[in-house]
C-alpha atoms as a PDB file:
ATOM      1  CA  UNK A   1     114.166 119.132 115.616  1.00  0.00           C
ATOM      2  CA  UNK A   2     118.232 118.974 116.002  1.00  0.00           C
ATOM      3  CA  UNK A   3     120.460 119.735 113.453  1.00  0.00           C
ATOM      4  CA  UNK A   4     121.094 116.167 112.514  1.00  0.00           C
ATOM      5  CA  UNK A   5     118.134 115.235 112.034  1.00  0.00           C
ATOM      6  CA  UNK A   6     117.797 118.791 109.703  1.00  0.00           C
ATOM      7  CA  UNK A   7     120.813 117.412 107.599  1.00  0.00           C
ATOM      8  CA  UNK A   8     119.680 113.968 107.091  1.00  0.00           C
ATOM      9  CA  UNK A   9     116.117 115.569 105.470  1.00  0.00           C
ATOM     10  CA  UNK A  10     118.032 117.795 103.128  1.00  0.00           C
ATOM     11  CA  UNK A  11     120.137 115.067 102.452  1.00  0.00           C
ATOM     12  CA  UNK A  12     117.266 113.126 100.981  1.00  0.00           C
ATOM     13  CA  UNK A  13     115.745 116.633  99.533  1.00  0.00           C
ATOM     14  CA  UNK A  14     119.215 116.916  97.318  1.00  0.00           C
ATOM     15  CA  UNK A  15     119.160 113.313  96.210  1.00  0.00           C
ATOM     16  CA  UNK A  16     119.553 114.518  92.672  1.00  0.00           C
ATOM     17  CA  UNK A  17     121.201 117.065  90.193  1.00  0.00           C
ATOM     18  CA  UNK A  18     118.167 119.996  91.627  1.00  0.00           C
ATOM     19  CA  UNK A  19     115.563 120.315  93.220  1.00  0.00           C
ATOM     20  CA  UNK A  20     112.068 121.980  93.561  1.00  0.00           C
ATOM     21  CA  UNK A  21     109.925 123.138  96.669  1.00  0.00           C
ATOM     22  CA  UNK A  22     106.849 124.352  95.037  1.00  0.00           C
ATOM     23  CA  UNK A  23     104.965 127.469  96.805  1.00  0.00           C
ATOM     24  CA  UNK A  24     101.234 127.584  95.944  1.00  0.00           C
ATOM     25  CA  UNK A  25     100.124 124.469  94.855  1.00  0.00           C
ATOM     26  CA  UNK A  26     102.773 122.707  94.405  1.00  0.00           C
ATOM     27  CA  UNK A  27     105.041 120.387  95.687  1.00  0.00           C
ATOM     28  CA  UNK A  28     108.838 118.643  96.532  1.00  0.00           C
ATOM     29  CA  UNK A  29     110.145 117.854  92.260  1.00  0.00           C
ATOM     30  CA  UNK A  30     112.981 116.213  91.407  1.00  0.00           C
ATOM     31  CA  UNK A  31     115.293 115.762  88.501  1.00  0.00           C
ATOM     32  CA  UNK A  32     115.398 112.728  87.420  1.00  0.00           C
ATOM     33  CA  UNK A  33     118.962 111.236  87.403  1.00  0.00           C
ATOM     34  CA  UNK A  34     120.755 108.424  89.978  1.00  0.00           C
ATOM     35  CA  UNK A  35     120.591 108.902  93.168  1.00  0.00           C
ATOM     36  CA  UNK A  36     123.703 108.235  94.761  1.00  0.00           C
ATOM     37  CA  UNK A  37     126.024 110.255  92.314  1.00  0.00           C
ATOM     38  CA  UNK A  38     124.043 112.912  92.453  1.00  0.00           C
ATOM     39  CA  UNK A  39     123.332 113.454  96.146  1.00  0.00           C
ATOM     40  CA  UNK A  40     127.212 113.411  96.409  1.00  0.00           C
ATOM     41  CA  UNK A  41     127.319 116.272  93.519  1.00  0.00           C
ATOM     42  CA  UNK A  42     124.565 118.396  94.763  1.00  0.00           C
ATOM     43  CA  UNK A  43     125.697 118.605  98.443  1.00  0.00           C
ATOM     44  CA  UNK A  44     129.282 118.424  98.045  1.00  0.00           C
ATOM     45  CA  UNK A  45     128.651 121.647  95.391  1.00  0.00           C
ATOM     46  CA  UNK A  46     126.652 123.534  97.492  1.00  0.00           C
ATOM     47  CA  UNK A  47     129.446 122.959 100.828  1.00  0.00           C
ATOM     48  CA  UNK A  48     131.909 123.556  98.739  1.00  0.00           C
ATOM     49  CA  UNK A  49     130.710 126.907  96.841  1.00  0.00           C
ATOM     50  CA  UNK A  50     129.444 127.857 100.882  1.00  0.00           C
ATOM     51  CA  UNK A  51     126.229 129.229  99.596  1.00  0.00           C
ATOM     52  CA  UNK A  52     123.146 127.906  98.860  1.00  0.00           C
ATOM     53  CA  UNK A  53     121.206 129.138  95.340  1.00  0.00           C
ATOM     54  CA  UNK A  54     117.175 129.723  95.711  1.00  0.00           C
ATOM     55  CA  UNK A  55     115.743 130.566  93.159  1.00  0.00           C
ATOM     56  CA  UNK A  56     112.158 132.476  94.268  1.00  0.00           C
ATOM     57  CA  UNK A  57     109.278 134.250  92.375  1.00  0.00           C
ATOM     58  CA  UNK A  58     110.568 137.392  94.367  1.00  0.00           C
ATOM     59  CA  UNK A  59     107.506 139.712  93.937  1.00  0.00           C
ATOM     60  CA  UNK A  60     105.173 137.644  95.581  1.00  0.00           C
ATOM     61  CA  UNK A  61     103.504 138.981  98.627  1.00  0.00           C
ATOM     62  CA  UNK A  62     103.338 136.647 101.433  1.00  0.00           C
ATOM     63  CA  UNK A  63     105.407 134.247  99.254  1.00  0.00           C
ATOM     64  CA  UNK A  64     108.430 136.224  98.486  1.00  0.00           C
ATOM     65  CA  UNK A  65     109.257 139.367  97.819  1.00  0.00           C
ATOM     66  CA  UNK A  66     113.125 140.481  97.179  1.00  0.00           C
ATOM     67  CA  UNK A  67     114.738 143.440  99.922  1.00  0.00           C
ATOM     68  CA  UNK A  68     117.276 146.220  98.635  1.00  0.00           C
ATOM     69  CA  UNK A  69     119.281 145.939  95.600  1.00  0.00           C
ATOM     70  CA  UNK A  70     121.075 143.042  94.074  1.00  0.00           C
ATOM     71  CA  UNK A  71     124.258 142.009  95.703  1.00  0.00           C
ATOM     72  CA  UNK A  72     125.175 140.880  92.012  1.00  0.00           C
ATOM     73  CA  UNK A  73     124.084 139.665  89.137  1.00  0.00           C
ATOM     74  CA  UNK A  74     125.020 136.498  86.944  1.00  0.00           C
ATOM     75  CA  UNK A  75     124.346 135.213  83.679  1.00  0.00           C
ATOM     76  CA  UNK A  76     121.263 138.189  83.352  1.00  0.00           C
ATOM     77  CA  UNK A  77     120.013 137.005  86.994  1.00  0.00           C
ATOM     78  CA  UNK A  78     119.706 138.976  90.106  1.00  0.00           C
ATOM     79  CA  UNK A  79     121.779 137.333  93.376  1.00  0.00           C
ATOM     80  CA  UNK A  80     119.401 138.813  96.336  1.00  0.00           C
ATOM     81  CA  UNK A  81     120.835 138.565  99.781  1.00  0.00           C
ATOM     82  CA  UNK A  82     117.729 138.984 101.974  1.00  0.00           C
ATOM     83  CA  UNK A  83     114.269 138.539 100.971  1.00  0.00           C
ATOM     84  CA  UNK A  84     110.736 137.428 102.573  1.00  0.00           C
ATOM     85  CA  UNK A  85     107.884 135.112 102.722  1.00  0.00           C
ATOM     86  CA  UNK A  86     106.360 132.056 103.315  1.00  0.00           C
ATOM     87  CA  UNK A  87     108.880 130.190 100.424  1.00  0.00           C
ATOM     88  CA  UNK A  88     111.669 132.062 101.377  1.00  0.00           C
ATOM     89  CA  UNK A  89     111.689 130.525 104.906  1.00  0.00           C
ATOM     90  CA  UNK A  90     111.760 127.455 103.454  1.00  0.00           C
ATOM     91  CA  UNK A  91     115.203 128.302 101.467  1.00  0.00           C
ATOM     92  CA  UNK A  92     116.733 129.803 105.096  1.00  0.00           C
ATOM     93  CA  UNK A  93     115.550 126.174 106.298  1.00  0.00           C
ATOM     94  CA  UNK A  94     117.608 124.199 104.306  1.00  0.00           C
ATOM     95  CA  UNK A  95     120.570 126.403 104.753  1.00  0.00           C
ATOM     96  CA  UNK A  96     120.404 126.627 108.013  1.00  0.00           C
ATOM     97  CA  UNK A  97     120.316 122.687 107.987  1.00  0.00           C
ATOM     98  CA  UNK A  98     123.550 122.599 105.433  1.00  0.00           C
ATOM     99  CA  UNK A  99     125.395 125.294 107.170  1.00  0.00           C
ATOM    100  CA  UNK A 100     124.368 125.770 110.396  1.00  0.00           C
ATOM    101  CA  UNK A 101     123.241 129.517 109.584  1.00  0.00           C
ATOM    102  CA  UNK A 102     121.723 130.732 106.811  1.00  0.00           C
ATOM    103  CA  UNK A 103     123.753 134.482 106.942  1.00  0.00           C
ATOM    104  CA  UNK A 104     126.152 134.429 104.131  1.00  0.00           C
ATOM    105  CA  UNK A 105     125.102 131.135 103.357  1.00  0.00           C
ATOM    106  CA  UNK A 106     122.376 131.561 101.053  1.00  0.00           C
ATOM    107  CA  UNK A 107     121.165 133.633  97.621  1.00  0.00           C
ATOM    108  CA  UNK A 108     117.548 134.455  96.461  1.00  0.00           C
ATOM    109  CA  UNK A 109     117.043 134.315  92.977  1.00  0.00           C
ATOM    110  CA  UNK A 110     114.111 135.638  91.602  1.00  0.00           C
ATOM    111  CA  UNK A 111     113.103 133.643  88.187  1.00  0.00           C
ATOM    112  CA  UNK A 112     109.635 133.926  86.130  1.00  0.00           C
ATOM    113  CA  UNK A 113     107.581 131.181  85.028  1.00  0.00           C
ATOM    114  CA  UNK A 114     109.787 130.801  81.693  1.00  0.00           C
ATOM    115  CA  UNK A 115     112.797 130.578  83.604  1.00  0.00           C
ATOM    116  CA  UNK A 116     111.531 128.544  86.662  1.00  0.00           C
ATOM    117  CA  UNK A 117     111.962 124.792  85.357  1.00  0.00           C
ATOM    118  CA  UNK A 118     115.492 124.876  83.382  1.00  0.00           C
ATOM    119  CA  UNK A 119     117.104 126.824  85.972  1.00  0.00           C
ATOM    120  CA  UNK A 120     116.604 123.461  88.228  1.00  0.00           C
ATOM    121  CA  UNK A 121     117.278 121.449  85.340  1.00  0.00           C
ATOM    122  CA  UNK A 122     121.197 123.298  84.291  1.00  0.00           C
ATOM    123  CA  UNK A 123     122.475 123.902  87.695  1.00  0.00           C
ATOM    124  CA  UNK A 124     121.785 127.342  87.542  1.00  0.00           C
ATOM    125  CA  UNK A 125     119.527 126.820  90.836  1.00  0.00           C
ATOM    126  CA  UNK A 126     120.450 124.527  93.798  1.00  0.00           C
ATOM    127  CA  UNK A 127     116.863 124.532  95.024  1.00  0.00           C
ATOM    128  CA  UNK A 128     113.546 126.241  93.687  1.00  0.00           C
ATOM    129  CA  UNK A 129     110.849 127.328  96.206  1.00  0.00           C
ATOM    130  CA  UNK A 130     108.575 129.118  94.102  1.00  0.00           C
ATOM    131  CA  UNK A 131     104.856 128.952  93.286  1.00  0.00           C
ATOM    132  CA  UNK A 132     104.107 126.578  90.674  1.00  0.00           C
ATOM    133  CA  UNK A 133     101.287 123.875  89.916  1.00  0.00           C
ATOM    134  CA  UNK A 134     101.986 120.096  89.885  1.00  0.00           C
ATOM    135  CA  UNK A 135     100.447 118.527  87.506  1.00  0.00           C
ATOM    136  CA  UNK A 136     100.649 114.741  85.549  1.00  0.00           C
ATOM    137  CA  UNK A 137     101.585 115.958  82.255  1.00  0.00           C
ATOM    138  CA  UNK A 138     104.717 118.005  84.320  1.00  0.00           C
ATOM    139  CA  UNK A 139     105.718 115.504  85.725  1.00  0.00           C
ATOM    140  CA  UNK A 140     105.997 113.131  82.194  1.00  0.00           C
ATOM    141  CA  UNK A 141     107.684 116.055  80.148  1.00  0.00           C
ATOM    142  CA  UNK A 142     109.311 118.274  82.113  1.00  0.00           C
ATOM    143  CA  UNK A 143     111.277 115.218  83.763  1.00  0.00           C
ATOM    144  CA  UNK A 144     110.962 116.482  87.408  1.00  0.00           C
ATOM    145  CA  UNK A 145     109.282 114.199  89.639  1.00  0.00           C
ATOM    146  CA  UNK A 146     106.327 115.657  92.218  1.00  0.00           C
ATOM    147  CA  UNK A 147     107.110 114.988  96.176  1.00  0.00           C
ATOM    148  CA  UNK A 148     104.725 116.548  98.725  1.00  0.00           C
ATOM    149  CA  UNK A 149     102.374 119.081  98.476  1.00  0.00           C
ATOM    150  CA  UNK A 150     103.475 122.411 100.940  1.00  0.00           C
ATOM    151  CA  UNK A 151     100.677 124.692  99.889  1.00  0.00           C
ATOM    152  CA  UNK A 152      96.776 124.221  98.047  1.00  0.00           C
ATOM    153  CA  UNK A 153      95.818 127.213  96.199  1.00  0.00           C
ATOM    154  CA  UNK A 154      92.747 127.761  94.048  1.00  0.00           C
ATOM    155  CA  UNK A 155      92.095 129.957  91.091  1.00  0.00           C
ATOM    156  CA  UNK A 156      89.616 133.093  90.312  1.00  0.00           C
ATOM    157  CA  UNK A 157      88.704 135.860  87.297  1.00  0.00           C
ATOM    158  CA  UNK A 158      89.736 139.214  88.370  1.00  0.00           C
ATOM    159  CA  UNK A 159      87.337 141.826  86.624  1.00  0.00           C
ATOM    160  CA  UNK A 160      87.317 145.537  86.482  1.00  0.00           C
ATOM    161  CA  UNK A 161      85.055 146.731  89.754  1.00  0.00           C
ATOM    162  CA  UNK A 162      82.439 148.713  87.042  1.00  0.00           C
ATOM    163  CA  UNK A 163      81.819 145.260  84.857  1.00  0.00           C
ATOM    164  CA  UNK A 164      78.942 143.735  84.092  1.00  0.00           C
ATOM    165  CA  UNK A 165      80.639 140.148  84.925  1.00  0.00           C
ATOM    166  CA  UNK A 166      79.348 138.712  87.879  1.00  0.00           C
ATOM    167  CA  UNK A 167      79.695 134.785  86.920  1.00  0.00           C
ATOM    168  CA  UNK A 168      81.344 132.758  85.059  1.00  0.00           C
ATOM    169  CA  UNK A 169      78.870 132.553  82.108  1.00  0.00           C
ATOM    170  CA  UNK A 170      78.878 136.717  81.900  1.00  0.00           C
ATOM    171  CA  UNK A 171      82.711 135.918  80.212  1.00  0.00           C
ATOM    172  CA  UNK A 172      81.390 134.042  77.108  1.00  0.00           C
ATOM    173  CA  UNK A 173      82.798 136.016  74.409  1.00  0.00           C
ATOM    174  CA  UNK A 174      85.299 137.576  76.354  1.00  0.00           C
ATOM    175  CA  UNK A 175      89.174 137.980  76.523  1.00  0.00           C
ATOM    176  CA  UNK A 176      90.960 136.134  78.750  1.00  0.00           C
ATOM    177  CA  UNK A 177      94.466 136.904  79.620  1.00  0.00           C
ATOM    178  CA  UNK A 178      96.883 134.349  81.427  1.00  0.00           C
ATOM    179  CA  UNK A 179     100.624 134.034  82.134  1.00  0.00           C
ATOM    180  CA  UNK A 180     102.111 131.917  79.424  1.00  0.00           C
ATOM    181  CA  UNK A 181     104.092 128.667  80.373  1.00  0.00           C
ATOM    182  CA  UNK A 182     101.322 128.127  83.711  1.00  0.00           C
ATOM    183  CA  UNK A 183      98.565 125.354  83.816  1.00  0.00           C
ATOM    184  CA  UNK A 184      96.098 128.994  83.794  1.00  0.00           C
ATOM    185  CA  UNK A 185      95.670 128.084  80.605  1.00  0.00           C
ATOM    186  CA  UNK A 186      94.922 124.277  80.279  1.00  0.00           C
ATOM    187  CA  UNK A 187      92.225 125.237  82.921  1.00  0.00           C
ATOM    188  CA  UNK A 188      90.190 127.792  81.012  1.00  0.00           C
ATOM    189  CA  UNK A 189      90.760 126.299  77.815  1.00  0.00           C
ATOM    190  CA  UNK A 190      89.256 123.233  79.511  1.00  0.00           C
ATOM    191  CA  UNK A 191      86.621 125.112  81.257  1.00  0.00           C
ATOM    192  CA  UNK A 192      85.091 127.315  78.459  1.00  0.00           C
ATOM    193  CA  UNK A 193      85.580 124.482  76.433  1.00  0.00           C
ATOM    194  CA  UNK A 194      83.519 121.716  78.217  1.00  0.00           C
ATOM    195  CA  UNK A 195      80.759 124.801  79.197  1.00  0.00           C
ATOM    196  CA  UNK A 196      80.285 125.710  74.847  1.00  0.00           C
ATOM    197  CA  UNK A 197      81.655 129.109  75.873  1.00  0.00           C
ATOM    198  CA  UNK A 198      83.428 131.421  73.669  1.00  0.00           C
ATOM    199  CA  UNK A 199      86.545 133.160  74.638  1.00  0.00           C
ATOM    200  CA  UNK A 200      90.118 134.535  73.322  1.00  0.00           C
ATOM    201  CA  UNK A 201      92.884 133.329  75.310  1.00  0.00           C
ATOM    202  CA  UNK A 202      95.812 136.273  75.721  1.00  0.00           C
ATOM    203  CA  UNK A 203      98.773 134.837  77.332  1.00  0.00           C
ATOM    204  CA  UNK A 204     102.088 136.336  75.305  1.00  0.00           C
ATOM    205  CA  UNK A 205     103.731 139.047  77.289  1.00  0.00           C
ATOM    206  CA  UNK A 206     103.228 142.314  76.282  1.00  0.00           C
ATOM    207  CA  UNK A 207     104.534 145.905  77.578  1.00  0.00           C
END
Protein backbone atom coordinates (compact mmCIF):
# COMPACT_ATOMS: atom_id res chain seq x y z
CA UNK A 1 0.00 0.00 0.00
CA UNK A 2 1.80 3.56 -0.87
CA UNK A 3 2.08 6.20 1.36
CA UNK A 4 -0.82 8.11 -0.04
CA UNK A 5 -3.03 5.88 0.15
CA UNK A 6 -1.61 5.34 4.14
CA UNK A 7 -2.40 9.15 4.67
CA UNK A 8 -5.75 9.29 3.21
CA UNK A 9 -6.85 6.18 5.86
CA UNK A 10 -5.49 8.05 8.82
CA UNK A 11 -6.99 10.95 7.53
CA UNK A 12 -10.42 9.42 7.91
CA UNK A 13 -9.11 7.54 11.29
CA UNK A 14 -8.50 11.32 12.84
CA UNK A 15 -11.80 12.68 11.64
CA UNK A 16 -12.45 13.87 15.14
CA UNK A 17 -11.03 15.46 18.43
CA UNK A 18 -9.39 11.41 19.33
CA UNK A 19 -9.48 8.45 18.54
CA UNK A 20 -9.53 4.73 19.64
CA UNK A 21 -8.04 1.42 18.06
CA UNK A 22 -9.23 -1.13 20.44
CA UNK A 23 -6.80 -4.31 21.05
CA UNK A 24 -8.72 -7.40 22.24
CA UNK A 25 -12.10 -7.14 21.43
CA UNK A 26 -12.53 -4.11 20.46
CA UNK A 27 -12.70 -1.84 17.82
CA UNK A 28 -11.99 1.78 15.68
CA UNK A 29 -14.13 4.62 18.50
CA UNK A 30 -14.58 7.92 17.90
CA UNK A 31 -15.37 11.10 19.71
CA UNK A 32 -18.16 12.43 18.80
CA UNK A 33 -17.78 16.06 17.53
CA UNK A 34 -17.89 17.60 13.61
CA UNK A 35 -16.04 16.25 11.35
CA UNK A 36 -14.44 18.69 9.31
CA UNK A 37 -13.11 21.02 12.19
CA UNK A 38 -11.87 18.44 13.86
CA UNK A 39 -9.95 16.40 11.29
CA UNK A 40 -8.20 19.80 10.60
CA UNK A 41 -7.39 20.05 14.58
CA UNK A 42 -6.34 16.56 15.14
CA UNK A 43 -3.90 16.28 12.17
CA UNK A 44 -2.70 19.68 11.97
CA UNK A 45 -1.82 19.08 16.05
CA UNK A 46 -0.21 16.04 15.70
CA UNK A 47 2.18 17.59 12.35
CA UNK A 48 2.66 20.33 14.10
CA UNK A 49 3.77 18.94 17.72
CA UNK A 50 5.93 16.17 15.17
CA UNK A 51 4.97 13.32 17.37
CA UNK A 52 2.29 11.18 17.55
CA UNK A 53 0.68 10.28 21.32
CA UNK A 54 -0.41 6.37 21.83
CA UNK A 55 -1.63 5.70 24.54
CA UNK A 56 -1.17 1.57 25.18
CA UNK A 57 -1.97 -0.89 28.07
CA UNK A 58 1.94 -1.30 28.15
CA UNK A 59 2.19 -4.57 30.20
CA UNK A 60 0.43 -6.62 27.95
CA UNK A 61 2.23 -9.53 26.47
CA UNK A 62 1.76 -9.95 22.87
CA UNK A 63 -0.25 -6.68 22.98
CA UNK A 64 2.16 -4.27 24.40
CA UNK A 65 4.58 -4.20 26.68
CA UNK A 66 6.76 -0.84 27.39
CA UNK A 67 11.04 -1.16 26.72
CA UNK A 68 13.61 0.76 29.09
CA UNK A 69 12.76 3.66 31.13
CA UNK A 70 10.58 6.61 30.46
CA UNK A 71 11.94 9.21 28.18
CA UNK A 72 9.67 11.60 30.39
CA UNK A 73 6.87 11.94 32.12
CA UNK A 74 3.79 14.42 31.93
CA UNK A 75 0.92 15.28 33.88
CA UNK A 76 1.71 11.77 36.23
CA UNK A 77 2.06 9.76 32.76
CA UNK A 78 4.96 7.88 31.44
CA UNK A 79 6.19 9.11 27.61
CA UNK A 80 7.75 5.55 26.37
CA UNK A 81 9.86 5.75 23.29
CA UNK A 82 9.93 2.11 22.13
CA UNK A 83 7.63 -0.53 23.08
CA UNK A 84 6.06 -3.92 21.55
CA UNK A 85 3.16 -5.87 20.41
CA UNK A 86 0.48 -6.56 18.33
CA UNK A 87 -1.29 -2.79 19.28
CA UNK A 88 1.79 -1.15 19.28
CA UNK A 89 2.36 -1.88 15.54
CA UNK A 90 -0.65 -0.45 14.91
CA UNK A 91 0.48 3.07 16.60
CA UNK A 92 4.06 2.79 14.38
CA UNK A 93 1.38 2.36 11.44
CA UNK A 94 -0.22 5.44 11.65
CA UNK A 95 2.94 7.32 12.23
CA UNK A 96 4.63 6.01 9.76
CA UNK A 97 1.59 7.07 7.50
CA UNK A 98 1.65 10.85 9.12
CA UNK A 99 5.34 11.15 9.08
CA UNK A 100 6.84 9.01 6.89
CA UNK A 101 8.81 7.20 9.85
CA UNK A 102 7.73 6.42 12.97
CA UNK A 103 11.51 7.13 14.81
CA UNK A 104 11.12 10.24 16.77
CA UNK A 105 7.78 10.50 15.59
CA UNK A 106 5.82 8.71 18.01
CA UNK A 107 5.20 8.19 22.11
CA UNK A 108 3.71 5.10 23.95
CA UNK A 109 1.68 5.86 26.72
CA UNK A 110 0.76 3.31 28.94
CA UNK A 111 -2.86 4.13 30.64
CA UNK A 112 -5.12 1.63 32.86
CA UNK A 113 -8.63 0.94 32.39
CA UNK A 114 -9.61 4.15 34.59
CA UNK A 115 -7.56 6.27 32.58
CA UNK A 116 -8.15 4.69 29.08
CA UNK A 117 -11.46 6.59 27.89
CA UNK A 118 -10.86 10.39 29.12
CA UNK A 119 -7.42 10.41 27.98
CA UNK A 120 -9.09 10.17 24.27
CA UNK A 121 -11.74 12.32 25.34
CA UNK A 122 -9.18 15.66 26.81
CA UNK A 123 -6.51 15.49 24.27
CA UNK A 124 -4.26 13.93 26.48
CA UNK A 125 -4.01 10.95 23.79
CA UNK A 126 -3.91 11.44 19.96
CA UNK A 127 -4.83 7.80 19.40
CA UNK A 128 -5.60 4.79 21.85
CA UNK A 129 -4.69 1.21 20.77
CA UNK A 130 -5.33 -0.63 23.77
CA UNK A 131 -7.44 -3.65 24.76
CA UNK A 132 -10.84 -2.76 25.56
CA UNK A 133 -14.47 -4.26 24.92
CA UNK A 134 -17.06 -2.54 22.66
CA UNK A 135 -20.08 -2.68 23.84
CA UNK A 136 -23.83 -0.75 23.19
CA UNK A 137 -24.12 0.85 26.44
CA UNK A 138 -20.22 2.38 25.61
CA UNK A 139 -21.00 3.52 22.90
CA UNK A 140 -24.42 5.64 24.33
CA UNK A 141 -22.48 7.00 27.48
CA UNK A 142 -19.13 7.16 27.01
CA UNK A 143 -19.81 9.25 23.67
CA UNK A 144 -17.20 7.38 21.51
CA UNK A 145 -18.56 5.77 18.58
CA UNK A 146 -17.45 1.84 17.70
CA UNK A 147 -15.68 1.40 14.04
CA UNK A 148 -14.26 -2.05 13.17
CA UNK A 149 -13.46 -4.80 15.12
CA UNK A 150 -9.25 -5.59 14.95
CA UNK A 151 -9.23 -8.40 17.45
CA UNK A 152 -12.15 -11.15 19.11
CA UNK A 153 -11.19 -12.24 22.45
CA UNK A 154 -13.13 -14.43 24.85
CA UNK A 155 -13.19 -14.64 28.59
CA UNK A 156 -12.24 -17.50 31.33
CA UNK A 157 -12.01 -18.10 35.47
CA UNK A 158 -8.49 -18.49 36.45
CA UNK A 159 -8.38 -20.81 39.65
CA UNK A 160 -5.64 -21.84 41.93
CA UNK A 161 -4.09 -25.31 40.26
CA UNK A 162 -5.03 -27.31 43.90
CA UNK A 163 -8.99 -26.14 43.71
CA UNK A 164 -11.75 -28.03 43.77
CA UNK A 165 -13.34 -25.76 40.82
CA UNK A 166 -13.54 -27.50 37.75
CA UNK A 167 -16.85 -25.75 36.19
CA UNK A 168 -18.60 -23.06 36.32
CA UNK A 169 -21.25 -24.23 38.86
CA UNK A 170 -18.19 -25.34 41.45
CA UNK A 171 -17.99 -21.11 41.90
CA UNK A 172 -21.50 -20.71 43.45
CA UNK A 173 -20.72 -19.11 46.61
CA UNK A 174 -17.51 -17.96 45.67
CA UNK A 175 -15.47 -14.66 45.32
CA UNK A 176 -15.02 -13.28 42.25
CA UNK A 177 -12.52 -10.64 41.59
CA UNK A 178 -12.54 -8.35 38.37
CA UNK A 179 -10.84 -5.14 37.18
CA UNK A 180 -13.15 -2.29 37.95
CA UNK A 181 -14.31 0.09 35.07
CA UNK A 182 -14.26 -3.36 32.39
CA UNK A 183 -17.50 -5.07 31.01
CA UNK A 184 -15.79 -8.32 33.43
CA UNK A 185 -18.23 -7.37 35.52
CA UNK A 186 -21.60 -6.84 33.65
CA UNK A 187 -20.73 -10.43 32.39
CA UNK A 188 -20.59 -12.34 35.65
CA UNK A 189 -23.04 -10.33 37.29
CA UNK A 190 -25.19 -11.37 34.31
CA UNK A 191 -24.03 -14.86 34.31
CA UNK A 192 -24.37 -15.92 38.02
CA UNK A 193 -27.31 -13.99 37.94
CA UNK A 194 -29.42 -15.65 35.13
CA UNK A 195 -27.77 -19.34 36.46
CA UNK A 196 -29.41 -18.56 40.54
CA UNK A 197 -25.74 -18.65 41.54
CA UNK A 198 -24.31 -16.98 44.46
CA UNK A 199 -21.18 -15.00 44.33
CA UNK A 200 -19.26 -11.75 45.78
CA UNK A 201 -18.02 -9.59 43.15
CA UNK A 202 -14.33 -7.94 44.20
CA UNK A 203 -13.37 -5.42 41.73
CA UNK A 204 -11.81 -2.19 43.85
CA UNK A 205 -8.08 -2.16 43.64
CA UNK A 206 -6.30 -3.21 46.41
CA UNK A 207 -2.38 -3.50 47.31
Amino acid sequence: MTKTRWTQIVAWLLTIAGIVLIGLGGMVLFGRFPRAAATQSRLQTVRETGYLRCGIEGGLSGFSVVSGDPVFWKDGLAYFDDAQGFDTDFCRVIAVAVFGTAVDHLYFIPLNVEQRFQAVKDGTIDVLVRNTTCTAGRDIHVGIDFGPVIFHDGQKFLVPVDSDIYTLADLDGKQICVLPGTTSIDNVRTTFDDLGMSYELISERRP
